[in-house]
Protein backbone atom coordinates (compact mmCIF):
# COMPACT_ATOMS: atom_id res chain seq x y z
CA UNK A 1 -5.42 -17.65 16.42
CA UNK A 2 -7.83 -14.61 15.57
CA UNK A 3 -10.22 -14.72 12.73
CA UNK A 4 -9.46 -10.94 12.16
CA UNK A 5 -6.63 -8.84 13.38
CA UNK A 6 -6.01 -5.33 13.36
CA UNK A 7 -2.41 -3.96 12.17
CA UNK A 8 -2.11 -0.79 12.77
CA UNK A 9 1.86 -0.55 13.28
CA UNK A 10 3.14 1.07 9.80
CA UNK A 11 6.30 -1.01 9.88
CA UNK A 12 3.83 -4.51 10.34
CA UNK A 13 1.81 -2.81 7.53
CA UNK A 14 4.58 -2.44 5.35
CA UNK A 15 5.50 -5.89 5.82
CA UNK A 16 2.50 -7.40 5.66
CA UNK A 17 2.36 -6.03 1.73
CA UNK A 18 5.01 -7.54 0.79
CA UNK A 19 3.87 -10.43 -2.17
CA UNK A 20 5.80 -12.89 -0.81
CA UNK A 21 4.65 -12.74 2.68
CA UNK A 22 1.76 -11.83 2.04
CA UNK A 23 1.37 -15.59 0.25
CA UNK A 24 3.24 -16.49 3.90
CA UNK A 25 1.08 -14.89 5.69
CA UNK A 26 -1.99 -16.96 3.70
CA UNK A 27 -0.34 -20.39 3.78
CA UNK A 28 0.13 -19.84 7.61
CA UNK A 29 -3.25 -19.92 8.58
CA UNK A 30 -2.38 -23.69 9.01
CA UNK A 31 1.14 -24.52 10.66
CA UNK A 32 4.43 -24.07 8.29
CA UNK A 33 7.97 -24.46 8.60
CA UNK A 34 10.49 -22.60 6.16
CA UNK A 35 11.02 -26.28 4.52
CA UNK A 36 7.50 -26.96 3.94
CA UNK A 37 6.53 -22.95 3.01
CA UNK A 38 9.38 -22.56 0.45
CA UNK A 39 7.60 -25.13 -2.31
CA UNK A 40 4.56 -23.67 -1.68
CA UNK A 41 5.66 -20.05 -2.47
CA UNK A 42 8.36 -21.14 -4.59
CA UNK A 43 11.23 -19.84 -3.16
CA UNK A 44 14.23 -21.11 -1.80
CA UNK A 45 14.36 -22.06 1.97
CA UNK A 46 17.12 -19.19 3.25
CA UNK A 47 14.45 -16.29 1.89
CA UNK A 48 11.93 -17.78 2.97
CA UNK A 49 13.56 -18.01 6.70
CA UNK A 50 14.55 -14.39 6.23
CA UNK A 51 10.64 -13.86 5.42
CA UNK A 52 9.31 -15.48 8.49
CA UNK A 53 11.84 -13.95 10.75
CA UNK A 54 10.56 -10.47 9.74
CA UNK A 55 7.11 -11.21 10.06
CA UNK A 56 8.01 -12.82 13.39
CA UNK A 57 9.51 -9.38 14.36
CA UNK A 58 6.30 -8.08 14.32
CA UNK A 59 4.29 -10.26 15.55
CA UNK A 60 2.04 -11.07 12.25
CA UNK A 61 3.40 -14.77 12.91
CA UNK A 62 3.81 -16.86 15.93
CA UNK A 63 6.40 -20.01 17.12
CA UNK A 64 4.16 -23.01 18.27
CA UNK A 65 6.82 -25.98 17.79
CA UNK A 66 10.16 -26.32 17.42
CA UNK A 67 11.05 -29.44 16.36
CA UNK A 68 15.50 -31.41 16.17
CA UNK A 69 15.94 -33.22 12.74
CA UNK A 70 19.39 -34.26 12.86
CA UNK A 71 21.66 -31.58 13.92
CA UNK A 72 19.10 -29.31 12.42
CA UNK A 73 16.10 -27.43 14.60
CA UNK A 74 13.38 -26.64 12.30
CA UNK A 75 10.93 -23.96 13.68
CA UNK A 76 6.65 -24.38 13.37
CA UNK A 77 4.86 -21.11 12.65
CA UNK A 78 1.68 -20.11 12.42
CA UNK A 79 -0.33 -16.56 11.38
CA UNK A 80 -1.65 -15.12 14.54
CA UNK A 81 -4.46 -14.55 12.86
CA UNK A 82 -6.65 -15.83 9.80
CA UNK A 83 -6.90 -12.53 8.35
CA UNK A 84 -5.64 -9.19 8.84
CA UNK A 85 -7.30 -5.57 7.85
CA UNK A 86 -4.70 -2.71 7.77
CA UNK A 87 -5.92 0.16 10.00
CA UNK A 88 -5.49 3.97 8.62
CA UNK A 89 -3.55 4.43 12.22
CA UNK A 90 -0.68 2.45 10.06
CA UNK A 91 -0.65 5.61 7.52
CA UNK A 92 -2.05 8.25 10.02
CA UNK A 93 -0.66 11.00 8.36
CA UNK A 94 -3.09 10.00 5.43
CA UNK A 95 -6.26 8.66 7.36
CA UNK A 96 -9.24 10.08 6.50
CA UNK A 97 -11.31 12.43 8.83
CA UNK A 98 -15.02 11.98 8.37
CA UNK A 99 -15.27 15.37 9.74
CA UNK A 100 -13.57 16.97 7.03
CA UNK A 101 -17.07 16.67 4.69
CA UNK A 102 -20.12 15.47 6.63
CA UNK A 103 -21.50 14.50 3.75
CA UNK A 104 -24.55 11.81 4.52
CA UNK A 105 -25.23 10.90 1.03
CA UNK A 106 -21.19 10.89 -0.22
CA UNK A 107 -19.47 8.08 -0.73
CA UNK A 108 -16.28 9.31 0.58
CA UNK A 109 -17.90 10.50 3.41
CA UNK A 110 -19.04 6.82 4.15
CA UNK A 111 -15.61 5.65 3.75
CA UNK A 112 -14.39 8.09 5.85
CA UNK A 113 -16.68 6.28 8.38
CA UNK A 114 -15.29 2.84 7.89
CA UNK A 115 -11.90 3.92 8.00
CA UNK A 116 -12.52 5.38 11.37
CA UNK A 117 -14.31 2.19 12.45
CA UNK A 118 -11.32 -0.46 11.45
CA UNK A 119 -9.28 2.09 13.42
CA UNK A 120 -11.42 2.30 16.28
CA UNK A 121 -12.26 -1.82 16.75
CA UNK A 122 -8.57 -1.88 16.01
CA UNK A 123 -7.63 0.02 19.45
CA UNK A 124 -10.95 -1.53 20.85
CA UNK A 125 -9.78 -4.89 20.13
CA UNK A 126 -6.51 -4.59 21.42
CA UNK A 127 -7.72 -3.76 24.30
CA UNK A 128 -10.04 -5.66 25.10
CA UNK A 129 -7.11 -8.49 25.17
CA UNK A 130 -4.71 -6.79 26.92
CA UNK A 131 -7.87 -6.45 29.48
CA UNK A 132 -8.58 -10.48 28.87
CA UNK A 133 -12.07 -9.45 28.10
CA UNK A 134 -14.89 -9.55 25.81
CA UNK A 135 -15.36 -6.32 23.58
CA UNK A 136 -19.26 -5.93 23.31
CA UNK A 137 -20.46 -4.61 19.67
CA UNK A 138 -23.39 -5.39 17.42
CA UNK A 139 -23.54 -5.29 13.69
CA UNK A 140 -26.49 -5.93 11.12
CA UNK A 141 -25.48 -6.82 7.56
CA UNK A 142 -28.09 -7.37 5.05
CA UNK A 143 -29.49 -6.44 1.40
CA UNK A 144 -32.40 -4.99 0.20
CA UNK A 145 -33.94 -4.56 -3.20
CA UNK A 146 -35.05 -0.69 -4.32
CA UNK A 147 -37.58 -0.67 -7.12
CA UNK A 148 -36.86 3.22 -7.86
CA UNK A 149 -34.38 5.60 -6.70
CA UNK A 150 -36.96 7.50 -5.11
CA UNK A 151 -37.75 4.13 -3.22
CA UNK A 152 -33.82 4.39 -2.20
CA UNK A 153 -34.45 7.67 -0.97
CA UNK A 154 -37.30 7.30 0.73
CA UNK A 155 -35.79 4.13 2.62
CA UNK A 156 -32.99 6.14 4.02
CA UNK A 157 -35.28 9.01 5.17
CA UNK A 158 -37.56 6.25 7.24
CA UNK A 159 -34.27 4.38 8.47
CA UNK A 160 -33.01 7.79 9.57
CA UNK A 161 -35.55 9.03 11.66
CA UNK A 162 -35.87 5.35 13.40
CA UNK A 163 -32.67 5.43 14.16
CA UNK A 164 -33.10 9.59 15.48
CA UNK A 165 -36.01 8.12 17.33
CA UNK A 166 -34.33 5.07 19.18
CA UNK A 167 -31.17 6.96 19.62
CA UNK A 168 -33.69 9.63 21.28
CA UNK A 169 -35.20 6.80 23.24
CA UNK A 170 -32.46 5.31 24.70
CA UNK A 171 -29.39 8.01 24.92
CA UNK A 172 -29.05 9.26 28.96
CA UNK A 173 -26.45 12.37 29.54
CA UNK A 174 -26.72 11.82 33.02
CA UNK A 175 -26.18 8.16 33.05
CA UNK A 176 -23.57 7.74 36.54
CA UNK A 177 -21.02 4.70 34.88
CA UNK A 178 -22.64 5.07 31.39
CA UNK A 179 -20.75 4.24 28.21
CA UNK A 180 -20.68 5.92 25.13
CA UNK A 181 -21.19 4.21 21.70
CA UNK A 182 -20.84 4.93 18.31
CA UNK A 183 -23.59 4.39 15.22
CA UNK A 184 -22.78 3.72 12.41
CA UNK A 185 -25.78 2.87 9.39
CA UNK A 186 -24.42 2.12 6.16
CA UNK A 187 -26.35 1.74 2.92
CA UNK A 188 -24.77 1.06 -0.65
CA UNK A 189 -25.11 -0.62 -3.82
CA UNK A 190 -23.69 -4.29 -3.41
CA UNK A 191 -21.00 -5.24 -5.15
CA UNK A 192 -21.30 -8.40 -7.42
CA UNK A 193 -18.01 -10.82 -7.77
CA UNK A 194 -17.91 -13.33 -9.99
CA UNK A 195 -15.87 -16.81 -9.00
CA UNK A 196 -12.59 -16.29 -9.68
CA UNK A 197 -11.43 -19.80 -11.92
């Protein structure tokens, strides 16, 4: 099982949204059958079958036991992954474009950027385990405190010209068997969540 997986099949989107197998989809991380799912999600065991078999179909869940209870088989599933993030591939005719509006200081610009980087890792990803390899990336996450807006400002002037600098460093057109990359610095207010009860 993945910790993360990419959809970015529209139908597998679709039915990934669903409520109720969405709640599947949660309760799967561990192994399920339709018996032991339906209490859980508090439905009857025929919809719940019917649930699983379309999530089966496309390949959000996985068979890892089948197991003979009287005349009865009762199938094991489990999520093939522990989470999944929806791609903008899955509603391409939608996805953003950060080069509609090169913005660097809009906010829609920057989500223009993530959207093009879950779709990107998402083709990455897939892959890289088609390939049976490792996909090499680096990320930073961290937080920093701003006294002043002009602080703020100021930050993102000195981040961008280290960045301009290493990226000037380190970037070789000529490079025989060299591999492209893609940057991507991010700064924005965090967002504060409260325990849900």
């Amino acid at each position: 099982m993945f910790d993360v997986a990419v959809i970015d099949d529209p139908a597998a989107a679709e039915a990934s949204l669903d409520p109720i197998r969405a709640r599947l989809l949660a309760a799967l991380v561990e192994p399920g059958s339709a018996t032991s799912l339906a209490a859980k999600v508090g439905q009857p065991r025929q919809k719940v079958n019917y649930h699983l078999r379309e999530l089966e179909r496309h390949g959000l869940i996985e068979l890892i036991e089948e197991r003979r209870k009287g005349n009865v088989t009762e199938r094991v599933m489990q999520a093939t992954a522990a989470s999944y993030v929806i791609s903008p591939i899955a509603l391409s005719a939608v996805q953003p474009d950060p080069g509609r509006a090169p913005d660097r200081l809009s906010a829609r610009w920057l989500l223009a950027l993530a959207a093009r980087l879950v779709r990107d890792l998402g083709e990455l990803l897939t892959g890289a385990a088609k390939a049976n390899k490792r996909l090499a990336t680096f990320a930073m996450d961290g937080t920093v405190r701003f006294a002043s807006p002009a602080q703020r400002s100021a930050f993102a002037e000195e981040l961008a010209g280290a960045v301009t600098a290493l990226v000037a460093k380190y970037h070789d057109e000529q490079a025989e068997g060299g591999r492209e990359h893609r940057i991507i610095v991010a700064v924005h207010p965090s967002v504060t969540r409260t325990e849900e009860g």
